[in-house]
Structures are given as structure tokens and as C-alpha cells.
N, C-alpha and C. Protein backbone atom coordinates (compact mmCIF):
# COMPACT_ATOMS: atom_id res chain seq x y z
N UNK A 1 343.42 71.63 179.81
CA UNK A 1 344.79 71.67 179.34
C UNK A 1 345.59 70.50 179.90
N UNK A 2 345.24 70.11 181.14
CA UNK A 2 345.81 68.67 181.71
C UNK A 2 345.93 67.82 181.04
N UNK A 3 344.48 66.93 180.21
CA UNK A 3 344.89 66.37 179.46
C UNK A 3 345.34 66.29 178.18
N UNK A 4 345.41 67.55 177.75
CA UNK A 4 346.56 68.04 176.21
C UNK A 4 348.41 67.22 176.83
N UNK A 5 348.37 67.73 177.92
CA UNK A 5 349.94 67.30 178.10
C UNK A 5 350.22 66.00 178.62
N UNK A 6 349.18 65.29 179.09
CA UNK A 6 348.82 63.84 179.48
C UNK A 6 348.78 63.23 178.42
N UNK A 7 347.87 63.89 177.41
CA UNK A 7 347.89 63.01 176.36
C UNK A 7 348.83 62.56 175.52
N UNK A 8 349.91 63.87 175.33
CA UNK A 8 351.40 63.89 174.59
C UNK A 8 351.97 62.88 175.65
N UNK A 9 351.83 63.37 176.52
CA UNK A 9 353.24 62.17 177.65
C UNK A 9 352.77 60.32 177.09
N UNK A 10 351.49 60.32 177.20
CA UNK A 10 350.90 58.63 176.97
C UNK A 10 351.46 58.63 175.28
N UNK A 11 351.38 59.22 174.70
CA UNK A 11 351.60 59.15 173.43
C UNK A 11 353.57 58.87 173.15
N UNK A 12 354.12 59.40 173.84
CA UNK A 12 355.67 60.32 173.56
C UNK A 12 356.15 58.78 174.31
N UNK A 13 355.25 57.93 175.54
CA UNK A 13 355.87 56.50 175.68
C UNK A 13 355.81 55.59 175.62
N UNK A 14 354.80 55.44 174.64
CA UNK A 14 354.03 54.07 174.19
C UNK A 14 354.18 53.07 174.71
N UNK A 15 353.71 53.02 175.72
CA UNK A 15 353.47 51.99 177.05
C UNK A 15 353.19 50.45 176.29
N UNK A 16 352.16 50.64 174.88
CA UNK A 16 351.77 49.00 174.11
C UNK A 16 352.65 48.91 172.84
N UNK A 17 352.69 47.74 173.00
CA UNK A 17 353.23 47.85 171.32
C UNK A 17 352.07 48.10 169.96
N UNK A 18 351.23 47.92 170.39
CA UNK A 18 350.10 48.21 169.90
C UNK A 18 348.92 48.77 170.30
N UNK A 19 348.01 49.91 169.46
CA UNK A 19 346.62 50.67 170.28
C UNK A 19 347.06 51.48 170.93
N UNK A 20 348.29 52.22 170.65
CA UNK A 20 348.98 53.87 172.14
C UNK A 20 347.81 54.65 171.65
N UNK A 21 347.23 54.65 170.03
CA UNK A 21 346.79 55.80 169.71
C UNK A 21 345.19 55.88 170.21
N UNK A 22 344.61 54.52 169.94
CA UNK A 22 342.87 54.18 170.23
C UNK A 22 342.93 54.72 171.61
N UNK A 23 343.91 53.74 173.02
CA UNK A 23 344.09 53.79 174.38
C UNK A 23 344.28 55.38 174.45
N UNK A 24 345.31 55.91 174.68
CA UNK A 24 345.72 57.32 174.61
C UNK A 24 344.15 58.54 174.41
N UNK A 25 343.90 57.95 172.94
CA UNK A 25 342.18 59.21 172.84
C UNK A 25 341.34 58.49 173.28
N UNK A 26 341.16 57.33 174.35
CA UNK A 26 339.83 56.98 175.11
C UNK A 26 340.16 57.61 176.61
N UNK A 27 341.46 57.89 176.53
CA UNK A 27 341.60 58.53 178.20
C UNK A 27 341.40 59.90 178.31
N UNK A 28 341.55 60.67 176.96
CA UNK A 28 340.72 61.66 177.08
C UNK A 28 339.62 62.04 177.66
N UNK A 29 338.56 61.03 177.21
CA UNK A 29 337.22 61.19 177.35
C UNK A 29 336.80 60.80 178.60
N UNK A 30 337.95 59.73 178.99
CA UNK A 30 337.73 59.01 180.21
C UNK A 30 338.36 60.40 181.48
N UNK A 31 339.23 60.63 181.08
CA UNK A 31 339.28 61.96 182.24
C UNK A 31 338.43 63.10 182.14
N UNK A 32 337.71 63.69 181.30
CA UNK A 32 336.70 64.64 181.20
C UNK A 32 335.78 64.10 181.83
N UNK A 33 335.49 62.66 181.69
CA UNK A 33 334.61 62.46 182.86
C UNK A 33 334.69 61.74 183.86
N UNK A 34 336.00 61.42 184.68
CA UNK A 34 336.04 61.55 185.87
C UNK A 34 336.08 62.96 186.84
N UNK A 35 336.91 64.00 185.78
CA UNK A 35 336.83 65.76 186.51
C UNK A 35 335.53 66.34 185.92
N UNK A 36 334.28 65.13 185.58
CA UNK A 36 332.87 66.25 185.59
C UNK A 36 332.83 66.96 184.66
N UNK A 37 333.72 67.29 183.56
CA UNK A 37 333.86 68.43 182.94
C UNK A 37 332.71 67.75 181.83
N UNK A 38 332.93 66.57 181.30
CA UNK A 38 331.71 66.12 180.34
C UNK A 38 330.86 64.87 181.45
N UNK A 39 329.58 64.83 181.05
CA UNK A 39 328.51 63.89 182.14
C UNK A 39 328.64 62.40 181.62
N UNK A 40 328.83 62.74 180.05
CA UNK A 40 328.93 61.60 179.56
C UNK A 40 330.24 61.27 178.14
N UNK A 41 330.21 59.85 178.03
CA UNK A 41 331.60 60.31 176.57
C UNK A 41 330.86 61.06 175.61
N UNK A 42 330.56 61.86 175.36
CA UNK A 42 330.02 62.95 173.93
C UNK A 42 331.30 63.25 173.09
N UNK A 43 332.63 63.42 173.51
CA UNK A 43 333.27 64.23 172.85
C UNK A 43 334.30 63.26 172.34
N UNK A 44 335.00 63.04 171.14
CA UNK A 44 335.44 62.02 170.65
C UNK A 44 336.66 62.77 169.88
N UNK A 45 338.03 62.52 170.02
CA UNK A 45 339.07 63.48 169.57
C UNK A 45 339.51 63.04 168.20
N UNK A 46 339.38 61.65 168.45
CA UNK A 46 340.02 60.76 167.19
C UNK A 46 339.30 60.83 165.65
N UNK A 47 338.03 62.04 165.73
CA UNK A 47 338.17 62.24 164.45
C UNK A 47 338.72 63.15 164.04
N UNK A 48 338.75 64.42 164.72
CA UNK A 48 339.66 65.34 164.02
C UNK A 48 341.21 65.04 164.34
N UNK A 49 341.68 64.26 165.23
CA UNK A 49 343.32 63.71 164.96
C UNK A 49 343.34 63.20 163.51
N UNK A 50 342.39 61.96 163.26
CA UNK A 50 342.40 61.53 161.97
C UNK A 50 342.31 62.52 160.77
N UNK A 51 341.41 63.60 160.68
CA UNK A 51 341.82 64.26 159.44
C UNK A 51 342.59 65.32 159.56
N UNK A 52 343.31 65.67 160.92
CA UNK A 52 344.49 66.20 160.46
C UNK A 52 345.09 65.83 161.17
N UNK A 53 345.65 64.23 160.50
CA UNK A 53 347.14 63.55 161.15
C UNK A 53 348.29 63.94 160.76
N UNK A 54 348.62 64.82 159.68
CA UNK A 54 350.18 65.18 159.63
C UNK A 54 350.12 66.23 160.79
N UNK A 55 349.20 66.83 161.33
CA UNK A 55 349.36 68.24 161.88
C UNK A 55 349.48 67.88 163.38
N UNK A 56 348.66 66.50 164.11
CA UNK A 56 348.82 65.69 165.06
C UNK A 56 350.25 65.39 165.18
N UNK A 57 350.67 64.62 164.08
CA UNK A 57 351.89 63.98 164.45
C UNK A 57 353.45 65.04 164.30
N UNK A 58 353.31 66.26 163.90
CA UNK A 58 354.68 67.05 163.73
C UNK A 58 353.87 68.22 165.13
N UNK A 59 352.78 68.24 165.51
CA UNK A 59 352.68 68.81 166.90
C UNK A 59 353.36 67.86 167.83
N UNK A 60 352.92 66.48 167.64
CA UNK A 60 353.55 65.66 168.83
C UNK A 60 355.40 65.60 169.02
N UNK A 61 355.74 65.74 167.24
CA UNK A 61 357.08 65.39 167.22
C UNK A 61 357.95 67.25 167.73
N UNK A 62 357.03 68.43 167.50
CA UNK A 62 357.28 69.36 168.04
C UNK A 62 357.48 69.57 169.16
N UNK A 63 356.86 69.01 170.22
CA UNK A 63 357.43 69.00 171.97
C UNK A 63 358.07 68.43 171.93
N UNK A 64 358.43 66.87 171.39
CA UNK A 64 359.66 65.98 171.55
C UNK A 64 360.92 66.82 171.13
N UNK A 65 360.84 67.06 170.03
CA UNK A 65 361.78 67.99 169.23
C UNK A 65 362.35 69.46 169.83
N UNK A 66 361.62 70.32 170.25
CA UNK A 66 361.68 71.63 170.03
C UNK A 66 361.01 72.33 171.83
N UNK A 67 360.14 71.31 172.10
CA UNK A 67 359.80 71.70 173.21
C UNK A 67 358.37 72.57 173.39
N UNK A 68 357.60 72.74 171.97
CA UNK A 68 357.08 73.61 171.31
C UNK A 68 355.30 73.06 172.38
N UNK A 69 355.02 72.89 173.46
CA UNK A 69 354.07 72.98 173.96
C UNK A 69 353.21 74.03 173.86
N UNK A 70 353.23 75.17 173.51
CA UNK A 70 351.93 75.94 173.19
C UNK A 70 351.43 75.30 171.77
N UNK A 71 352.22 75.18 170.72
CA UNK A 71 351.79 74.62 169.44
C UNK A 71 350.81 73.79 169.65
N UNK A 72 351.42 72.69 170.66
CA UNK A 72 350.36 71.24 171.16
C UNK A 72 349.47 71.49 171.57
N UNK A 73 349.25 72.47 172.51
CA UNK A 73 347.69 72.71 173.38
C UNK A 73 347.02 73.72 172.73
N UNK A 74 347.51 74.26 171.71
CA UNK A 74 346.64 75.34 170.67
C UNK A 74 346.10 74.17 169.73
N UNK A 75 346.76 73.29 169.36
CA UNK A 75 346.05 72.45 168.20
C UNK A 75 345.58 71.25 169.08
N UNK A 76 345.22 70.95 170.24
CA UNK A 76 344.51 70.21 171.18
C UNK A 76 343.26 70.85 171.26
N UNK A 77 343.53 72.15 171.84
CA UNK A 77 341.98 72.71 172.34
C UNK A 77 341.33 73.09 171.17
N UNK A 78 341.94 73.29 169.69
CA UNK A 78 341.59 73.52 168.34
C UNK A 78 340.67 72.14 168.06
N UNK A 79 340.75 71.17 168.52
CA UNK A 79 340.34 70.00 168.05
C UNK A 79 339.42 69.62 169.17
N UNK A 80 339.34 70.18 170.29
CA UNK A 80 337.93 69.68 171.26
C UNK A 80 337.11 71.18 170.77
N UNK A 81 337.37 71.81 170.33
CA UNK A 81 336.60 72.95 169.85
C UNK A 81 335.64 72.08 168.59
N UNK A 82 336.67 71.60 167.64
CA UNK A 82 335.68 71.00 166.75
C UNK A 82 334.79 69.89 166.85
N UNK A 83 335.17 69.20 167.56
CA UNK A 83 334.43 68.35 167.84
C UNK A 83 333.05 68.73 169.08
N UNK A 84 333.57 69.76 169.59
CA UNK A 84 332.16 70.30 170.40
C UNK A 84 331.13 70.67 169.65
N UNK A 85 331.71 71.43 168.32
CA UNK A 85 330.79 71.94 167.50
C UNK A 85 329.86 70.70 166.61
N UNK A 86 330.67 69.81 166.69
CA UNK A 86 330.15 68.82 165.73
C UNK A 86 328.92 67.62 166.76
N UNK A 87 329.69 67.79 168.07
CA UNK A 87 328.65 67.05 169.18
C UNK A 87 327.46 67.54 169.18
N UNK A 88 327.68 69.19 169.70
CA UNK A 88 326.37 69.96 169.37
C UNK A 88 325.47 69.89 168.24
N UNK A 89 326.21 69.98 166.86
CA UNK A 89 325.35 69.97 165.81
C UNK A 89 324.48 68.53 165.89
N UNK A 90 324.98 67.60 166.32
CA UNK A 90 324.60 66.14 166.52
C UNK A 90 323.52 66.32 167.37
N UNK A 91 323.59 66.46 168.42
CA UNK A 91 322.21 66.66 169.69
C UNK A 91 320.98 67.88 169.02
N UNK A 92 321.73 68.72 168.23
CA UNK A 92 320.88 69.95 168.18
C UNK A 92 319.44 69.01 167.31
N UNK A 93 320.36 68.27 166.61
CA UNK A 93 319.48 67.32 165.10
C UNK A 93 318.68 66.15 165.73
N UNK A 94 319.95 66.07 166.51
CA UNK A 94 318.58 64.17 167.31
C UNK A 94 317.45 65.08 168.32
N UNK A 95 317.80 66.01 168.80
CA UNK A 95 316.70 66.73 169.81
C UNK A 95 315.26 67.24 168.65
N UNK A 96 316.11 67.74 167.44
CA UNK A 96 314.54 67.73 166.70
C UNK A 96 313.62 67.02 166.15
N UNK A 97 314.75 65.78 166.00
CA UNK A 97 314.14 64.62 165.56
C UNK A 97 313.05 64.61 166.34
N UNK A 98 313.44 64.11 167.52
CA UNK A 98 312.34 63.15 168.74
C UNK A 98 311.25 64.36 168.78
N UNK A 99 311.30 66.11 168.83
CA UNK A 99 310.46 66.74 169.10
C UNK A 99 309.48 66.55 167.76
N UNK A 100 309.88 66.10 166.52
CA UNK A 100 309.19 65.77 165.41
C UNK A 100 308.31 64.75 165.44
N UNK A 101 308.79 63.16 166.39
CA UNK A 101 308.13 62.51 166.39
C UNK A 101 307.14 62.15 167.78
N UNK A 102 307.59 63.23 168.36
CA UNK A 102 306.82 63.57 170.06
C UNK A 102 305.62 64.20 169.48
N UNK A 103 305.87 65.05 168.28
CA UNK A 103 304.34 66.20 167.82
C UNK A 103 303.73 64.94 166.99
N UNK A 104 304.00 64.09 166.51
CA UNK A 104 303.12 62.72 165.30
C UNK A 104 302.11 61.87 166.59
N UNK A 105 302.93 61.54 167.27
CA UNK A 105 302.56 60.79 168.17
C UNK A 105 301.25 61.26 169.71
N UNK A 106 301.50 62.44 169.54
CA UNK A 106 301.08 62.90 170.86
C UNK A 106 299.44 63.13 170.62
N UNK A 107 299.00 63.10 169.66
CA UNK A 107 297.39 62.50 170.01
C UNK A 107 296.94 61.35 170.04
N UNK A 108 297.61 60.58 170.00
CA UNK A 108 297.62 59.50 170.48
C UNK A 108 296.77 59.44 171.69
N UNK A 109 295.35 57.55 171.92
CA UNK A 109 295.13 57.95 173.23
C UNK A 109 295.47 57.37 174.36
N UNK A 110 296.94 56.98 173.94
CA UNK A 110 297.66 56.49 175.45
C UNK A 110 298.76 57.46 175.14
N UNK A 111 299.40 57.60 176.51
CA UNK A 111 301.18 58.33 176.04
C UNK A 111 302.09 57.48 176.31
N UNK A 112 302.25 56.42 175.90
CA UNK A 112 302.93 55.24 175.85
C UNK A 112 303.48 55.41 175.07
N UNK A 113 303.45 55.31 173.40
CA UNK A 113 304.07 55.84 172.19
C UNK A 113 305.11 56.99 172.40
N UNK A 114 304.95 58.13 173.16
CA UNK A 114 305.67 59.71 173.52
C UNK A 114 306.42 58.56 174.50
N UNK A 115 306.03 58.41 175.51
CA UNK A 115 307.25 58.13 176.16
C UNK A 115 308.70 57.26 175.74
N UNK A 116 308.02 56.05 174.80
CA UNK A 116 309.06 55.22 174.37
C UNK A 116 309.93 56.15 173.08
N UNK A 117 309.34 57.43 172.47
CA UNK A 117 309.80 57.94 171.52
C UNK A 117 311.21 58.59 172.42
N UNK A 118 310.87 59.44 173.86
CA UNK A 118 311.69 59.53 174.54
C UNK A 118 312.59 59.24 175.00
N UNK A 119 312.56 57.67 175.33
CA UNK A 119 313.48 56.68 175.49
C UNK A 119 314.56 56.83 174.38
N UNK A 120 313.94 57.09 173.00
CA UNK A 120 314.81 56.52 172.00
C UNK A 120 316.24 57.75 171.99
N UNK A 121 315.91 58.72 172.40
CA UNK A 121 317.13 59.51 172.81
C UNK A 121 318.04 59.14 173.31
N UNK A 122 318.05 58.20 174.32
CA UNK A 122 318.97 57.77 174.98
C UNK A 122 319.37 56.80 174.16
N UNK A 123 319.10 55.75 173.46
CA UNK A 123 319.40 54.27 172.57
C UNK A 123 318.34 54.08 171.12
N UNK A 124 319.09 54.62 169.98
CA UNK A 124 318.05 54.57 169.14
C UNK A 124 317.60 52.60 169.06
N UNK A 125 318.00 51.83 169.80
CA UNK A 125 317.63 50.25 169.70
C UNK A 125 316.72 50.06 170.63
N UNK A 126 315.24 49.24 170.84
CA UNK A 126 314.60 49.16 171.69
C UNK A 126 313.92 47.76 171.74
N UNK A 127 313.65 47.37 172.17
CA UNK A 127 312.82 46.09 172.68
C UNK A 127 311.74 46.57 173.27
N UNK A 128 310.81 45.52 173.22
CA UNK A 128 309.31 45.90 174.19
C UNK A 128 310.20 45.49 175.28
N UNK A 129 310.54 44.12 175.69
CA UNK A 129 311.02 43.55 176.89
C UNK A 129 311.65 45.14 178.02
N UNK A 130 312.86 45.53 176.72
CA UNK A 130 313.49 46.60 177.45
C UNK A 130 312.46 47.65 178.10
N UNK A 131 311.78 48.50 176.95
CA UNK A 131 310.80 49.42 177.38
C UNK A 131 310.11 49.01 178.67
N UNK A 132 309.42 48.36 178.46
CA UNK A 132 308.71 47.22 179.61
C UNK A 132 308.89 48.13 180.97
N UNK A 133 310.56 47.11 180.61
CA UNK A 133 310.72 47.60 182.36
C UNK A 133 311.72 48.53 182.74
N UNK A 134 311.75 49.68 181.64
CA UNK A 134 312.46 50.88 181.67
C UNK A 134 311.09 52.22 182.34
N UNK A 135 310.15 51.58 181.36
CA UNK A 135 308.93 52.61 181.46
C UNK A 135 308.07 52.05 182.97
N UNK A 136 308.38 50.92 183.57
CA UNK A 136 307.47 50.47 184.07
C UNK A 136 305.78 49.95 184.11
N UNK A 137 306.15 49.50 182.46
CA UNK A 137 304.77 49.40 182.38
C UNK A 137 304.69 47.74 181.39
N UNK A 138 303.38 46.93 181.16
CA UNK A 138 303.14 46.15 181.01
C UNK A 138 304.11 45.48 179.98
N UNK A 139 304.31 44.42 179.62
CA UNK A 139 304.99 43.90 178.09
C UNK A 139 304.31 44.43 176.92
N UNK A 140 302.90 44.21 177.24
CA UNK A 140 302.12 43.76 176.08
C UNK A 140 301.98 45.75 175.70
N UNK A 141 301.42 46.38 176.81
CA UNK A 141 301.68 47.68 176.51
C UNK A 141 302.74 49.13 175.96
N UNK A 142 303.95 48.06 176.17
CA UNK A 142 305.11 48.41 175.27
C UNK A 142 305.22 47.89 173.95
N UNK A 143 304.72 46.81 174.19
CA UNK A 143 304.96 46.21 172.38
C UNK A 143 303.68 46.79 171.49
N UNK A 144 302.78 46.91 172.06
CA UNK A 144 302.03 48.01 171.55
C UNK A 144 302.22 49.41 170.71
N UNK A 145 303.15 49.71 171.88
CA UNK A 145 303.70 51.45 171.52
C UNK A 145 305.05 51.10 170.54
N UNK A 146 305.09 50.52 170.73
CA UNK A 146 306.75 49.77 169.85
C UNK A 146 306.16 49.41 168.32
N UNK A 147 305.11 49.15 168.22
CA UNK A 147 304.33 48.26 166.64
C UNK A 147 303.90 49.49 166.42
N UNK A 148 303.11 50.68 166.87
CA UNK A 148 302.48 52.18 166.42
C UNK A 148 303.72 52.73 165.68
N UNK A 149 305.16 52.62 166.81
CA UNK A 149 306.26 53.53 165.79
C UNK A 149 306.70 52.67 164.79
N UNK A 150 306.34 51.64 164.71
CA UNK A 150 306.71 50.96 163.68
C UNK A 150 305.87 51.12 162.46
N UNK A 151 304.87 51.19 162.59
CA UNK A 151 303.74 51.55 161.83
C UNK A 151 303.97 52.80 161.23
N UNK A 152 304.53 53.63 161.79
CA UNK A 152 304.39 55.44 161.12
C UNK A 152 305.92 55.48 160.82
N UNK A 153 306.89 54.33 160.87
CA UNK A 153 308.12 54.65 160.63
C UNK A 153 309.05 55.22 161.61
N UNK A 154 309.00 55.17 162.67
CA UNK A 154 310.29 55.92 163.73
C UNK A 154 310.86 54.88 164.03
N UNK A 155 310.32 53.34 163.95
CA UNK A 155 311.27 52.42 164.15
C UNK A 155 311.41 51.61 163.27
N UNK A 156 312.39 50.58 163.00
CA UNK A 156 312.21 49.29 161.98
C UNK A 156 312.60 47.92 163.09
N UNK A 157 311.96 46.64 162.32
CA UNK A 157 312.45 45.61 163.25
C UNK A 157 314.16 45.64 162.70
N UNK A 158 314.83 44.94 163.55
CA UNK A 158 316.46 44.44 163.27
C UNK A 158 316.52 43.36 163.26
N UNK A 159 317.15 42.74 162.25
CA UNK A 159 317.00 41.26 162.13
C UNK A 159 315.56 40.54 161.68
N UNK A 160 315.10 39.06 161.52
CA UNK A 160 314.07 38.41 161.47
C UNK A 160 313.53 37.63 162.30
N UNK A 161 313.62 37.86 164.04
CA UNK A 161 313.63 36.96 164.75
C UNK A 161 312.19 37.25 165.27
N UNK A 162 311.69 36.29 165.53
CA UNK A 162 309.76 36.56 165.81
C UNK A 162 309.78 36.67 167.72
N UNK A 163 310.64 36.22 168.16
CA UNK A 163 310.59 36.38 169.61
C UNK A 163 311.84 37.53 170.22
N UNK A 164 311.74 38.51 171.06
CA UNK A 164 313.10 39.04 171.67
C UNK A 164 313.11 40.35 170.59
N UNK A 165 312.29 40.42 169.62
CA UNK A 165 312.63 41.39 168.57
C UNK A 165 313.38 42.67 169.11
N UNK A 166 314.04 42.99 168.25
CA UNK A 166 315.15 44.21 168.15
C UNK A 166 314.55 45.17 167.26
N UNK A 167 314.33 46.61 167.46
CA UNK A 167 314.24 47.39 166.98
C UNK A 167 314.87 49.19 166.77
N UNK A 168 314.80 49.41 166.18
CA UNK A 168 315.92 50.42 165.24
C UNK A 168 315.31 51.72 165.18
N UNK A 169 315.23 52.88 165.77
CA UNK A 169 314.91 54.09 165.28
C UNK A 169 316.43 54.54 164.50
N UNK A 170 316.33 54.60 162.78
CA UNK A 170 317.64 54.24 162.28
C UNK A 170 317.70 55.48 161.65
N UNK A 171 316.96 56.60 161.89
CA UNK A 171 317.59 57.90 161.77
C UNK A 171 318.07 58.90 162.88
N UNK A 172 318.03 58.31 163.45
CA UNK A 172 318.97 58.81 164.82
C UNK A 172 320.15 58.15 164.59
N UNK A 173 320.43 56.84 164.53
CA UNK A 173 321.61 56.15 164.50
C UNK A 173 322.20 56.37 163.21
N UNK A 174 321.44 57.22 162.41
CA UNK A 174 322.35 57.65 160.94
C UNK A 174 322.88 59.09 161.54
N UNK A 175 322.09 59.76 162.31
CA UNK A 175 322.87 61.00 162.76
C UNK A 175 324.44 60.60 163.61
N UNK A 176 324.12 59.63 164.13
CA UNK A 176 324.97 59.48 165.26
C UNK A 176 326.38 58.76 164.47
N UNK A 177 325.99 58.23 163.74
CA UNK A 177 326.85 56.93 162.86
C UNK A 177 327.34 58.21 161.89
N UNK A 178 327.22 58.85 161.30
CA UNK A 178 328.19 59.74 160.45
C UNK A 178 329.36 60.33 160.46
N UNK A 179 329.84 60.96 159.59
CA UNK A 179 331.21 61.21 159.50
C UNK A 179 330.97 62.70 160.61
N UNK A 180 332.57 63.16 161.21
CA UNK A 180 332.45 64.21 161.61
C UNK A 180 332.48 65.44 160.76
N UNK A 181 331.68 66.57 160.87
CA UNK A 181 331.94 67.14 159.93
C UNK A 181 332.73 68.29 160.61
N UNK A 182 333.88 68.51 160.10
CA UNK A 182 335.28 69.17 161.21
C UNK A 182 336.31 69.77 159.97
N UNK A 183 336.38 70.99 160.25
CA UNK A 183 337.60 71.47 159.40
C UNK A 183 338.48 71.54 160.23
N UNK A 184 339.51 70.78 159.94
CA UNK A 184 340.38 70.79 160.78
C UNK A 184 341.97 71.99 160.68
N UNK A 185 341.84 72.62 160.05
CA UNK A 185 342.81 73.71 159.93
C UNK A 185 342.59 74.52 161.08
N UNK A 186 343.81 75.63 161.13
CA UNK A 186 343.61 76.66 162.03
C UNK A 186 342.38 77.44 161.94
N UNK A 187 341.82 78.05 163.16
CA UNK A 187 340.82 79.12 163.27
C UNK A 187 340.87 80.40 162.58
């Protein structure tokens, strides 16, 4: 609830002449995780502000106005509600992904392939270079496991560059890259 009324105050004095609104919903995320409450930024406010900005902006003009602070922190915690649901639905989908391509991969007869599939949870973009020396293991033995998922499709190259190559597990980053899906009305 701290930062529901933090957030109105940064908002109510627009400290920039420009970006109160971008600045303002990155300190959200940025105080959830300095008080621990999230490990990492997962939770992102600015999409459900965006699809319901008249209801954002006559809550905000309601405390200025009226004083109406329960309104604000009912349609604050209304909107980290949705977006929890929508974080979750996000992890629930990339977690089956990788267990989809952990079961393709896993007879495999190195586990080099499983591990870098693992990796890709954390960054659907990978390099052998990176893997390398994330996994602790050879160049040539990452670019190995990096050309197999390429081969069965969990990754694509990025770009056309023959040295440094960049690569894409680009259905994770289509989960991640999508719209929120958030009704933003009352409960």
C-alpha cells in the first residue's frame, strides 16, 4: 500500500517536465524490490494503467480533488492483482515450454543441450561464447548444444553474422513480448 500513495504523491508533482508517468511506474517495481517483496522486476503496472487510463487518471484526480484515497489503493492493488495474474500466466507457459523442450532433448548423449535449454529461461538470446562460460564448459561444446537446438527448432540464428552469432529461442520471447491480457474493470 506504500507504494499506491508514493506513487500518487510522484505523480500529483511532476518533478520532470517530461516521463512523470514511465519514471513514476518504474519506481514501483523498483521499490518491490528493494522491500524483497518481488526478487526480480516481474510485475509491470503500466499495462493495466494503460488500458484503463480514464479510470487511472480520475482515481489520481480523485485524491487531489476529493481526498478519495481508498478509491486509489482499491484500483492500485486492483491492478497489481492483474498483472500478477498475467505474470503468472506468463511463467506458468515459459515453465512448460522449457519442460517440453527438456523432454526432446534429454536423450540426448551429452546433457549439454538440457542444460543450455535451461539457461534459456533466464534469456531467451544465447551465444555459444555466452553459454561457454555461463555453463562452464568448452566453446566448441556449447556451440555444439547451441546448433542441436537449432536443428530441432528451440532456437533460430539472429541476424547474418558468421562470427559472435546471436541466437533466439523466439517462442519464449513471443510469450514474454505480448500484450497483457488484463481486464481491467472492477472485480
Amino acid at each position: 500500500m506504500t507504494i499506491a500513495l508514493a506513487h500518487y504523491q510522484f505523480e500529483a508533482i511532476h518533478p520532470f517536465l517530461d516521463g512523470n508517468g514511465r519514471v513514476g511506474r518504474l519506481l514501483i517495481t523498483l521499490f518491490l524490490i528493494e522491500r524483497q517483496i518481488l526478487p526480480t522486476p516481474l510485475l509491470y503496472l503500466s499495462a493495466f494503467f494503460e488500458a484503463s487510463r480514464r479510470d487511472y487518471y480520475e482515481r489520481l484526480r480523485g485524491v487531489s480533488e476529493r481526498g478519495a484515497w481508498n478509491e486509489w489503493v482499491e484500483y492500485f492493488l486492483l491492478g497489481v492483482a492483474r498483472m500478477s495474474e498475467d505474470a503468472l500466466s506468463r511463467a506458468v507457459r515459459i515453465n512448460e515450454l522449457i519442460a517440453q523442450w527438456q523432454k526432446t532433448v534429454s536423450g540426448d548423449s551429452t546433457n549439454t543441450p538440457l542444460r543450455v535449454v535451461e539457461s534459456l529461461g533466464a534469456n531467451p538470446f544465447i551465444t555459444a561464447k555466452g553459454a561457454a562460460e555461463k555453463l562452464s564448459i568448452a566453446f566448441t561444446t556449447a556451440q555444439r548444444a547451441i546448433e542441436r537446438l537449432q536443428r530441432i527448432g528451440i532456437v533460430k540464428q539472429v541476424g547474418h553474422a558468421k562470427r559472435d552469432r546471436v541466437f533466439c529461442a523466439r517462442a519464449l520471447l513471443d510469450i514474454l513480448e505480448e500484450p497483457a491480457h488484463i481486464v481491467p474493470g472492477k472485480n
